[in-house]
C-alpha atoms as a PDB file:
ATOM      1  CA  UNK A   1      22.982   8.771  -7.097  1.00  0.00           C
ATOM      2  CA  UNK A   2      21.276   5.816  -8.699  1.00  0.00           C
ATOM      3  CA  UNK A   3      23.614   3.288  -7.014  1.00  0.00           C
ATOM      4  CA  UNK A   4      23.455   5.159  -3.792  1.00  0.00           C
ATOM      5  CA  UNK A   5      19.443   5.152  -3.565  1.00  0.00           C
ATOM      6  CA  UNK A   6      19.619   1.196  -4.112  1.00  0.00           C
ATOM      7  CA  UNK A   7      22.361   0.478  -1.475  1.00  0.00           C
ATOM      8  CA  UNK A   8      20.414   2.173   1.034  1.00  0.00           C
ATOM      9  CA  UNK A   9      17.018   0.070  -0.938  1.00  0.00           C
ATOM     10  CA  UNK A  10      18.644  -3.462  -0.777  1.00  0.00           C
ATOM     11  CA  UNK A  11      19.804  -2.763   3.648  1.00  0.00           C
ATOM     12  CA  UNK A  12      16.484  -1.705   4.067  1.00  0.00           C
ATOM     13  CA  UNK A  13      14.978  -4.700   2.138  1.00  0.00           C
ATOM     14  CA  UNK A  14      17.120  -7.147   4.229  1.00  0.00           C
ATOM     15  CA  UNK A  15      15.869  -5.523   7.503  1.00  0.00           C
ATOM     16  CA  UNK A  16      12.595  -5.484   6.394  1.00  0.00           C
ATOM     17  CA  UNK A  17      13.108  -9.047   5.956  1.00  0.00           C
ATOM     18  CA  UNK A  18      13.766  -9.861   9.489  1.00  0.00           C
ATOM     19  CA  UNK A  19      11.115  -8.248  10.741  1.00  0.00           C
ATOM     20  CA  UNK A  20       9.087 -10.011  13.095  1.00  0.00           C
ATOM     21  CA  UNK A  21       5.488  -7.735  12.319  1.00  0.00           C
ATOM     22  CA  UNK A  22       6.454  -8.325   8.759  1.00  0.00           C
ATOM     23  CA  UNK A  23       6.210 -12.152   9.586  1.00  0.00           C
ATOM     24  CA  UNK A  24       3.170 -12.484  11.640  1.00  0.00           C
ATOM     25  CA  UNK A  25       1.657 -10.273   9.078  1.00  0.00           C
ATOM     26  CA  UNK A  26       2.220 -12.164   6.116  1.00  0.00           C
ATOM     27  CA  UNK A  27       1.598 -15.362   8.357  1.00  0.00           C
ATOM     28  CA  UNK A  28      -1.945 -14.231   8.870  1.00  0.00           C
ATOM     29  CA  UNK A  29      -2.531 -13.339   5.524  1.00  0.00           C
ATOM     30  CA  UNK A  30      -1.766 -16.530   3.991  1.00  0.00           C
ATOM     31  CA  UNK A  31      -3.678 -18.420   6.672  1.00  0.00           C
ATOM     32  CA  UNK A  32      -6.747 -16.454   5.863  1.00  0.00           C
ATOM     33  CA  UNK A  33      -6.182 -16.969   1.958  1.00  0.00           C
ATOM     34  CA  UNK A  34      -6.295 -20.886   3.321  1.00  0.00           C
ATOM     35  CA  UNK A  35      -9.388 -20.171   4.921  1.00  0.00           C
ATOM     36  CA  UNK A  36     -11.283 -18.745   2.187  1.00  0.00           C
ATOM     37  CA  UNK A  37     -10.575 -22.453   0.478  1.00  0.00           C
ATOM     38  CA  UNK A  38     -12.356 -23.919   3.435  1.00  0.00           C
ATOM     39  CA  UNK A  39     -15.288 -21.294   3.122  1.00  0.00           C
ATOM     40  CA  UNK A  40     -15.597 -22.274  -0.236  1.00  0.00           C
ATOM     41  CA  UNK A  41     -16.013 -25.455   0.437  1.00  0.00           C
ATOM     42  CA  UNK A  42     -18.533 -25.238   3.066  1.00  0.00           C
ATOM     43  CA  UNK A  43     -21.006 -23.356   0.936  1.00  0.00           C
ATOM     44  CA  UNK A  44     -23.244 -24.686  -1.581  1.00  0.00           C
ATOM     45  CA  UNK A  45     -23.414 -21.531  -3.813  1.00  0.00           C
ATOM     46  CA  UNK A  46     -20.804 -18.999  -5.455  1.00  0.00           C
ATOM     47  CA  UNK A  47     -18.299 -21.530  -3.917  1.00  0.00           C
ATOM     48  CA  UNK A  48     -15.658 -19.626  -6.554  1.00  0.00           C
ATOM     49  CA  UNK A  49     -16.856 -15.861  -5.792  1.00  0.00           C
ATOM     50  CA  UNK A  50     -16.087 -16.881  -1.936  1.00  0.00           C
ATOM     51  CA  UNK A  51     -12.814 -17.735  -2.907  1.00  0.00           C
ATOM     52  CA  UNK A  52     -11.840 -14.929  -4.471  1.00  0.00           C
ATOM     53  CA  UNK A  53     -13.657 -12.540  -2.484  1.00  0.00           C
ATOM     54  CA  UNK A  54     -12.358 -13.942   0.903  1.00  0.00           C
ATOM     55  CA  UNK A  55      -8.933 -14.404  -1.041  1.00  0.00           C
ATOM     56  CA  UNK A  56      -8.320 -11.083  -3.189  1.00  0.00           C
ATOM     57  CA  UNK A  57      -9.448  -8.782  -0.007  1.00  0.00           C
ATOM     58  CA  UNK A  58      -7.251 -10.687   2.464  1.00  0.00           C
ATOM     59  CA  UNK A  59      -4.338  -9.856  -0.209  1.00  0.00           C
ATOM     60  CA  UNK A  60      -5.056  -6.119  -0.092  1.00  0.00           C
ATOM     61  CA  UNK A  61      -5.571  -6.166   3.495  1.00  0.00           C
ATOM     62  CA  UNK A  62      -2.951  -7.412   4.777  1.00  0.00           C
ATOM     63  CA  UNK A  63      -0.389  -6.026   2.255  1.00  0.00           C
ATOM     64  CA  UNK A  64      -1.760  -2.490   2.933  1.00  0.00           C
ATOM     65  CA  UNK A  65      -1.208  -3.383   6.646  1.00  0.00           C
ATOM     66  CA  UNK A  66       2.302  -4.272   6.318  1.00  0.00           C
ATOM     67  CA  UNK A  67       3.200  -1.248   4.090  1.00  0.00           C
ATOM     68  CA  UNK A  68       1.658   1.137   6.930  1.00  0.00           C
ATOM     69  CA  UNK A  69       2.732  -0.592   9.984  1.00  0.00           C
ATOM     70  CA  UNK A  70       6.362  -1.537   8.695  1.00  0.00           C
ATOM     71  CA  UNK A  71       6.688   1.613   6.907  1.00  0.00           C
ATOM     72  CA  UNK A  72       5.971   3.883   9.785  1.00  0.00           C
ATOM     73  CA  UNK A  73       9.109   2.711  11.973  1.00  0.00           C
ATOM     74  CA  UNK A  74      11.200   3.511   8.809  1.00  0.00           C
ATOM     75  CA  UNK A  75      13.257   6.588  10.089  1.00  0.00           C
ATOM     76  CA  UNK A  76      12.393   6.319  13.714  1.00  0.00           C
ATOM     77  CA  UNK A  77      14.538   3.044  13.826  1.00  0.00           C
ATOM     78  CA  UNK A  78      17.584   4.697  12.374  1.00  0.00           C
ATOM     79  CA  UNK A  79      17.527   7.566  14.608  1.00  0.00           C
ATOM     80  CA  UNK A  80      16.750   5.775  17.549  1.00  0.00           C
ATOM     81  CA  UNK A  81      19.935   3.210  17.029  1.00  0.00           C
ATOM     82  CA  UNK A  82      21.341   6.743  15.789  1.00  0.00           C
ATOM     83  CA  UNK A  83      22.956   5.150  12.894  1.00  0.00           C
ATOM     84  CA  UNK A  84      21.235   7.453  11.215  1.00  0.00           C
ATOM     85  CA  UNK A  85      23.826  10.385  12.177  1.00  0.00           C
ATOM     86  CA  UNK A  86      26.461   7.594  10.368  1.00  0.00           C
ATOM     87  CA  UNK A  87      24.997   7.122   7.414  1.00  0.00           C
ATOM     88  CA  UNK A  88      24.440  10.818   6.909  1.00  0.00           C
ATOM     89  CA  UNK A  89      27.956  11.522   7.405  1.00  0.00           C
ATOM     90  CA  UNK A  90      28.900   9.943   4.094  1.00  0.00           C
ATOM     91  CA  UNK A  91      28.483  11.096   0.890  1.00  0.00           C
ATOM     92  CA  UNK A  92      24.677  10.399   1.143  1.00  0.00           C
ATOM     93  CA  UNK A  93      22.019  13.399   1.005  1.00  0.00           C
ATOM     94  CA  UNK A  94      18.916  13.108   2.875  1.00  0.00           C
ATOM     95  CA  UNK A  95      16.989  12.624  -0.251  1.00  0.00           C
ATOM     96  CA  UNK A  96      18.748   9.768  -1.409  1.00  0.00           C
ATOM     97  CA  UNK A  97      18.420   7.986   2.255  1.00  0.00           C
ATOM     98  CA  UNK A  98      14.342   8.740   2.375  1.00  0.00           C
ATOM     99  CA  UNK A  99      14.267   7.063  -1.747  1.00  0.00           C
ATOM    100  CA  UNK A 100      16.339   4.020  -0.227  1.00  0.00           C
ATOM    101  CA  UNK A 101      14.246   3.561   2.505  1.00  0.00           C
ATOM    102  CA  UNK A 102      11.276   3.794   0.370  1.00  0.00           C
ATOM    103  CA  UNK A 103      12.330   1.420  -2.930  1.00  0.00           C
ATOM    104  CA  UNK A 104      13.336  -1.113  -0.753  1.00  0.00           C
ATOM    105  CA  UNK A 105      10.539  -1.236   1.271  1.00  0.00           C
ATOM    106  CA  UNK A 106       8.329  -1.167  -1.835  1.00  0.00           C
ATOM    107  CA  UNK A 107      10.348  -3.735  -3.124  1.00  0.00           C
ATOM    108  CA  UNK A 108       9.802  -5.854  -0.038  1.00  0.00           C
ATOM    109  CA  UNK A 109       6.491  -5.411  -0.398  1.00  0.00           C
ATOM    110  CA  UNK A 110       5.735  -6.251  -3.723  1.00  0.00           C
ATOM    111  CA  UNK A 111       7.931  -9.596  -3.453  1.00  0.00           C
ATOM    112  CA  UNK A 112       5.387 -10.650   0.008  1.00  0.00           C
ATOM    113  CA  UNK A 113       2.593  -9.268  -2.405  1.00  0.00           C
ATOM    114  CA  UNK A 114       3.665 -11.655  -5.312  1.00  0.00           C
ATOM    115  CA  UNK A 115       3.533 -14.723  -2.649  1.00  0.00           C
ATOM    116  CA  UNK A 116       0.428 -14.200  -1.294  1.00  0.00           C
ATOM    117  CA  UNK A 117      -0.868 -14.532  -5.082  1.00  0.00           C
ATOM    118  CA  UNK A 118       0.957 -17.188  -6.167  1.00  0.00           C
ATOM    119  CA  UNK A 119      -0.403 -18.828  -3.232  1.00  0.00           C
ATOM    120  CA  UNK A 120      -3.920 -17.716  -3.766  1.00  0.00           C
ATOM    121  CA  UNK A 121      -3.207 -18.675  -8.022  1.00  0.00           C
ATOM    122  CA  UNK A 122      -2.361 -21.850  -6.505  1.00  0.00           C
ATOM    123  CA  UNK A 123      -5.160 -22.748  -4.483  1.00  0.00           C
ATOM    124  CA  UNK A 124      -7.288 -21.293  -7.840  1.00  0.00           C
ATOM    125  CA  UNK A 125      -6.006 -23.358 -10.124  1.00  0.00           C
ATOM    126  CA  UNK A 126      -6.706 -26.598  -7.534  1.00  0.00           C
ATOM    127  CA  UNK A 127     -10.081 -25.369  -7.372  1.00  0.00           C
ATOM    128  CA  UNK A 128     -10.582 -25.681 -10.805  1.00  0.00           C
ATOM    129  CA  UNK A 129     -10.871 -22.089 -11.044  1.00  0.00           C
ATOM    130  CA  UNK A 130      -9.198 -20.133 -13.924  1.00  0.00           C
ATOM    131  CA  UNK A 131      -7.564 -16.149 -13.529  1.00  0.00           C
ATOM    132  CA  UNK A 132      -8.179 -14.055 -16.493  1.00  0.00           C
ATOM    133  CA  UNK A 133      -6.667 -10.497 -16.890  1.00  0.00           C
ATOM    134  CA  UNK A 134      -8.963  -9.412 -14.596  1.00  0.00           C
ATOM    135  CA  UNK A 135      -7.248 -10.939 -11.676  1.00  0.00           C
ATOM    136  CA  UNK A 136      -3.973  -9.560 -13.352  1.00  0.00           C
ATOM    137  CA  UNK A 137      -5.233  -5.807 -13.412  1.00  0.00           C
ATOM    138  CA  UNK A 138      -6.649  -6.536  -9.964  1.00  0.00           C
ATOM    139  CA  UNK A 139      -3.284  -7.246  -8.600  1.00  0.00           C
ATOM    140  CA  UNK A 140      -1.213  -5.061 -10.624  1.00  0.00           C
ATOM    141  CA  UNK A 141      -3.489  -1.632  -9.396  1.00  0.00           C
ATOM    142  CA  UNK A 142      -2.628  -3.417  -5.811  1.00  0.00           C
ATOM    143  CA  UNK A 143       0.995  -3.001  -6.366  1.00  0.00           C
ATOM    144  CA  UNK A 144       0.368   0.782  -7.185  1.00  0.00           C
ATOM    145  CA  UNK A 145      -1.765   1.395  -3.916  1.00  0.00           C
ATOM    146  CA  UNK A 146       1.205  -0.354  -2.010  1.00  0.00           C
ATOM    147  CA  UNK A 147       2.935   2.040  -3.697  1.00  0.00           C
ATOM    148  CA  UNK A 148       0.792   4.882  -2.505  1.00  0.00           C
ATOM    149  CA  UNK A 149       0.662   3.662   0.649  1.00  0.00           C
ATOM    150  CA  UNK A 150       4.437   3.187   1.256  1.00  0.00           C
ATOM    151  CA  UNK A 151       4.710   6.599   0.050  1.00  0.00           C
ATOM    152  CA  UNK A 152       2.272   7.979   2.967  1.00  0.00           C
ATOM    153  CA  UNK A 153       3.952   6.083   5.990  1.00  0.00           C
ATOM    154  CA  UNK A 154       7.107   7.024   4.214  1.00  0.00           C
ATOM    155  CA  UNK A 155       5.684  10.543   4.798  1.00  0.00           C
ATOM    156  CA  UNK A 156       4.580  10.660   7.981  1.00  0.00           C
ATOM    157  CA  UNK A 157       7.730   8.292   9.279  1.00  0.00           C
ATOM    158  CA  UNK A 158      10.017  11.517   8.350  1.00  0.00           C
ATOM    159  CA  UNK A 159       8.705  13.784  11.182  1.00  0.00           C
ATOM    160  CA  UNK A 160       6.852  12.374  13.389  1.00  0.00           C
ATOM    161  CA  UNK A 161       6.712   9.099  15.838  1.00  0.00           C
ATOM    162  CA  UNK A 162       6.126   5.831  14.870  1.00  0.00           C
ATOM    163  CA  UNK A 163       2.351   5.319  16.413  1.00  0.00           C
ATOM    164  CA  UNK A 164       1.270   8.937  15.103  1.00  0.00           C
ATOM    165  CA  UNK A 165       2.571   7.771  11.691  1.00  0.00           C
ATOM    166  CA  UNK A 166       0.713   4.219  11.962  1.00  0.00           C
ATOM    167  CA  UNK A 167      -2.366   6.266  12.609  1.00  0.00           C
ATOM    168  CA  UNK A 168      -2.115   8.987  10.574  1.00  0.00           C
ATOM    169  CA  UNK A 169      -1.428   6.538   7.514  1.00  0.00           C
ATOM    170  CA  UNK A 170      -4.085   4.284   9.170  1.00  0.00           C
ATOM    171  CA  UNK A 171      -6.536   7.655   8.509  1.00  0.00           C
ATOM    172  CA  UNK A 172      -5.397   8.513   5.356  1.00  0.00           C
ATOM    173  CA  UNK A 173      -6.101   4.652   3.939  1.00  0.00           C
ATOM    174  CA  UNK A 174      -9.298   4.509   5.644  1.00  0.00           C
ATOM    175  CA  UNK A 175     -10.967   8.289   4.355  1.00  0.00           C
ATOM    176  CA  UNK A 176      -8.952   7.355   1.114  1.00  0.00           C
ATOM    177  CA  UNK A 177     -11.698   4.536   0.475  1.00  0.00           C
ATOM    178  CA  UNK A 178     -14.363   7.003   1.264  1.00  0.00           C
ATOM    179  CA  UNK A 179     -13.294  10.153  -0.652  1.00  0.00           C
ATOM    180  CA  UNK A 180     -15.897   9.238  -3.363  1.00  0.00           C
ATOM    181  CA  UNK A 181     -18.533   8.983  -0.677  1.00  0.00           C
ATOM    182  CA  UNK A 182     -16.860  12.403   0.662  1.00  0.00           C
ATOM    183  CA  UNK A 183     -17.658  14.235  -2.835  1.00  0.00           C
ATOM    184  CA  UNK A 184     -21.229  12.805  -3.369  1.00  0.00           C
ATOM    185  CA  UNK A 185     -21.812  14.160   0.397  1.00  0.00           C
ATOM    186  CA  UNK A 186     -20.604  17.611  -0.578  1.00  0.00           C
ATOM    187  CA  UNK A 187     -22.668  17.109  -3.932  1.00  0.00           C
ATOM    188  CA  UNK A 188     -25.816  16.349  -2.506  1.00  0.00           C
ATOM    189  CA  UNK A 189     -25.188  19.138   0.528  1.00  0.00           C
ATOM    190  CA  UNK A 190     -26.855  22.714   0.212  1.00  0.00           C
ATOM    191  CA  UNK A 191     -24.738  24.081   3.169  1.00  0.00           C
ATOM    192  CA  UNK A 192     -21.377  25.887   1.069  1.00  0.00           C
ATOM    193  CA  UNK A 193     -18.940  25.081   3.487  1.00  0.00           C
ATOM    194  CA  UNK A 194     -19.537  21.546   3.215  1.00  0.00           C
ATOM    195  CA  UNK A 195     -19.650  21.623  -0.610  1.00  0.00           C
ATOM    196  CA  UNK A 196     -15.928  22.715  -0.327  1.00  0.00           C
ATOM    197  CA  UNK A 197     -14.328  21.199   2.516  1.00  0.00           C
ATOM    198  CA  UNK A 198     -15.632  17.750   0.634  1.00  0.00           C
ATOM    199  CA  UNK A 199     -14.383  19.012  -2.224  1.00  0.00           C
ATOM    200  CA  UNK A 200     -10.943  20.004  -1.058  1.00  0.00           C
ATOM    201  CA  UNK A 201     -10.687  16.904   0.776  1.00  0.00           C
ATOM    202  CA  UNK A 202     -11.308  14.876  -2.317  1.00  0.00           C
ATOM    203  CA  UNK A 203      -8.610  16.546  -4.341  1.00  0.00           C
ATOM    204  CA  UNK A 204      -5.599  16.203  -1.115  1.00  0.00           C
ATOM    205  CA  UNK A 205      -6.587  12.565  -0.446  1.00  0.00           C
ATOM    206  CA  UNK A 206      -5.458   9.458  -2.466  1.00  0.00           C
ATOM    207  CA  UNK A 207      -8.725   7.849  -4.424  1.00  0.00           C
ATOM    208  CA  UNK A 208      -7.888   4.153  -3.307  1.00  0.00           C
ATOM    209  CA  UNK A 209     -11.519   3.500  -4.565  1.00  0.00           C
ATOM    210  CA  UNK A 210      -9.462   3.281  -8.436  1.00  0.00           C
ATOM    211  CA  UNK A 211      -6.929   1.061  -7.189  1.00  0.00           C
ATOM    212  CA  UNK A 212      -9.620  -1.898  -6.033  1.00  0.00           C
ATOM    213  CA  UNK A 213     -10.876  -4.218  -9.139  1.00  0.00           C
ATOM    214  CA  UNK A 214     -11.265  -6.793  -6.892  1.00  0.00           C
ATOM    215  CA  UNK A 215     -15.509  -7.020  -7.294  1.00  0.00           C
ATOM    216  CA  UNK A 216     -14.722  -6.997 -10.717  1.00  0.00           C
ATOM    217  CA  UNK A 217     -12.095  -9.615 -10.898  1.00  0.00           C
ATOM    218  CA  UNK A 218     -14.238 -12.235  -8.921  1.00  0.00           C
ATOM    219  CA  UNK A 219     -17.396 -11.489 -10.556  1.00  0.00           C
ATOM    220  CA  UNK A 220     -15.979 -12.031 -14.127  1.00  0.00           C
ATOM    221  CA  UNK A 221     -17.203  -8.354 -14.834  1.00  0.00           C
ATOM    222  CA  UNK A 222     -15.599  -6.192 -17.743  1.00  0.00           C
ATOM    223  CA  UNK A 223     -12.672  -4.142 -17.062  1.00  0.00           C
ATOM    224  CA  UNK A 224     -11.740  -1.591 -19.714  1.00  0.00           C
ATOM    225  CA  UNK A 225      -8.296  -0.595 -20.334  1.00  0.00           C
ATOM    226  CA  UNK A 226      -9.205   2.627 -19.075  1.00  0.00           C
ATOM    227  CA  UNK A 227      -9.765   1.575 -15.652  1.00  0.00           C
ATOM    228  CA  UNK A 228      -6.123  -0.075 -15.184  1.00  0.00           C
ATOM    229  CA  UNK A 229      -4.300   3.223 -17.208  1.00  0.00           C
ATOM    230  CA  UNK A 230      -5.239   5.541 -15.833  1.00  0.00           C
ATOM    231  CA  UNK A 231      -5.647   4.941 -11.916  1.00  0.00           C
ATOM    232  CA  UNK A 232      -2.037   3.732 -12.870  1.00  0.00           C
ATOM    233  CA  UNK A 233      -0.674   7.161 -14.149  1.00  0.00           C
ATOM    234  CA  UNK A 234      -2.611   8.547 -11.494  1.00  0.00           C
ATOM    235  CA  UNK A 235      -0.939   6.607  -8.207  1.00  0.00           C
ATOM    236  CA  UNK A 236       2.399   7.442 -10.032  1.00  0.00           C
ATOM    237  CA  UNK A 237       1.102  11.039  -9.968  1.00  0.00           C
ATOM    238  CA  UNK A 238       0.496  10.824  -6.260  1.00  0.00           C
ATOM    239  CA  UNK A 239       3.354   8.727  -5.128  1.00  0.00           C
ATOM    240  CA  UNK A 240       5.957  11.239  -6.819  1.00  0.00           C
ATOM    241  CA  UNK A 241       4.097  14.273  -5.161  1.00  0.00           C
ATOM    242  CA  UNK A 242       4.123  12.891  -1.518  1.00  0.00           C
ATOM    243  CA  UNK A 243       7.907  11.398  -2.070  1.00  0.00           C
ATOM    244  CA  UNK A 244       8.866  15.284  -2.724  1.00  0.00           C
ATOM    245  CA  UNK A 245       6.697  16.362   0.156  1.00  0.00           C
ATOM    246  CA  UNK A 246       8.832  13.694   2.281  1.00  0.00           C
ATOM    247  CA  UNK A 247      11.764  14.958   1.071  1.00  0.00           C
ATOM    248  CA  UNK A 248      11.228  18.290   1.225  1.00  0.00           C
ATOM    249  CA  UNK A 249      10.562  17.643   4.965  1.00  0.00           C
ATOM    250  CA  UNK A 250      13.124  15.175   6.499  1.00  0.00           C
ATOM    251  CA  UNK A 251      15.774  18.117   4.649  1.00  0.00           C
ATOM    252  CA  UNK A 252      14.481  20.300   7.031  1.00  0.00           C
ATOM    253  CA  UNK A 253      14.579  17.879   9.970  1.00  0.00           C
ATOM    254  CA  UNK A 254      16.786  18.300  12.916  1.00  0.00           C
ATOM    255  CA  UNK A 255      17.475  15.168  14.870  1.00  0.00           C
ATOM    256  CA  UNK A 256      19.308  16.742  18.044  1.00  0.00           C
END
């Protein structure tokens, strides 16, 4: 099973490879890391905070972009080319196909992820500006919300179209950075219903708020272990609930 699931990882990481979106993507992202160098230089206070701030969120951007907009198209393009129907024939379940597709995605991603901040150490450390484990919890809850978020498109990608998916994942990332707003809202509200439709929308969406230490990491503020553990266990929580959702769902699927 094990060796099937990485086959099936290590095709998709080639194709994902060759994709052009994948390209202009990362392209853009590493331009805008350049930039923030440039920004830096141009102002005459927090010149370092810039950097980082410009730097870290054009990381997460971008890589969050990529994991929806490349993972969307993940089943569509099989069963368009219908090579899906081939690869199904073999001694392959549909489970093990939807895992391939999503560990070598992931593992696409983290690899473009790992790039972008060895570029961004780079320009850093030519800056005269040190990383501390800050940075390093920073990007290491990243790699767990591209986790997260490969998960989702992986999701959606299993029954439905390719722009639906884009947007629905596009949606889910956008309310997911809001769900803490979501719960004060139903806090603060005196009308029931909205009490528990905030509520129950706080509990079904992903809390990307836990996954972003990037205000922390540039400001030099304190980050307890706490706050890297546990949004950890938690994304591995989520990712493994939406991954049997997936699968649970493209079983089901018919593609006539």
């Amino acid at each position: 099973m094990i060796t099937r699931i990485f086959t099936i990882a290590w095709n998709t990481g080639r194709e994902a490879i060759r994709s052009r979106l994948l390209y202009t993507l990362f392209f853009f992202a590493l331009v805008l890391i350049l930039s923030s160098l440039i920004l830096a230089n141009i102002s005459y206070v927090e010149r370092n905070r810039i950097l980082h701030d410009i730097g870290m969120a054009s990381i997460r951007f971008f890589s969050v972009a990529i994991a929806i907009f490349v993972g969307v198209g993940l089943i569509h393009k099989e069963v368009e080319r219908r090579t899906v129907y081939t690869i199904l024939s073999k001694p392959l379940s549909r489970g093990e196909f939807l895992l391939g597709k999503y560990v070598g995605l992931l593992g696409t991603l983290w690899l473009q992820a790992a790039i972008m901040v060895a570029v961004f150490a780079a320009i850093s450390l030519l800056r005269g500006v040190s990383l501390d484990a800050g940075h390093a919890a920073a990007f290491g809850l990243l790699a767990v919300e591209l986790a997260v978020m490969v998960a989702i498109a992986t999701l959606f990608s299993a029954f439905t179209t390719p722009m639906l998916a884009s947007l629905f994942a596009g949606g889910v990332w956008i309310a997911g950075n809001l769900t803490r707003n979501l719960r004060d809202l139903g806090v603060g509200s005196e009308v029931e219903i909205v009490r528990q439709v905030t509520a129950l929308l706080h509990r079904l969406l992903p809390d990307l708020t836990s996954f972003n230490l990037s205000i922390e990491a540039a400001h030099g503020l304190p980050i307890a272990a706490s706050d890297f553990w546990l949004p950890t266990l938690y994304g591995a929580a989520y990712v493994t609930i939406v991954l049997v959702c997936a699968v649970t769902i493209f079983e089901r699927r018919d593609f006539k």
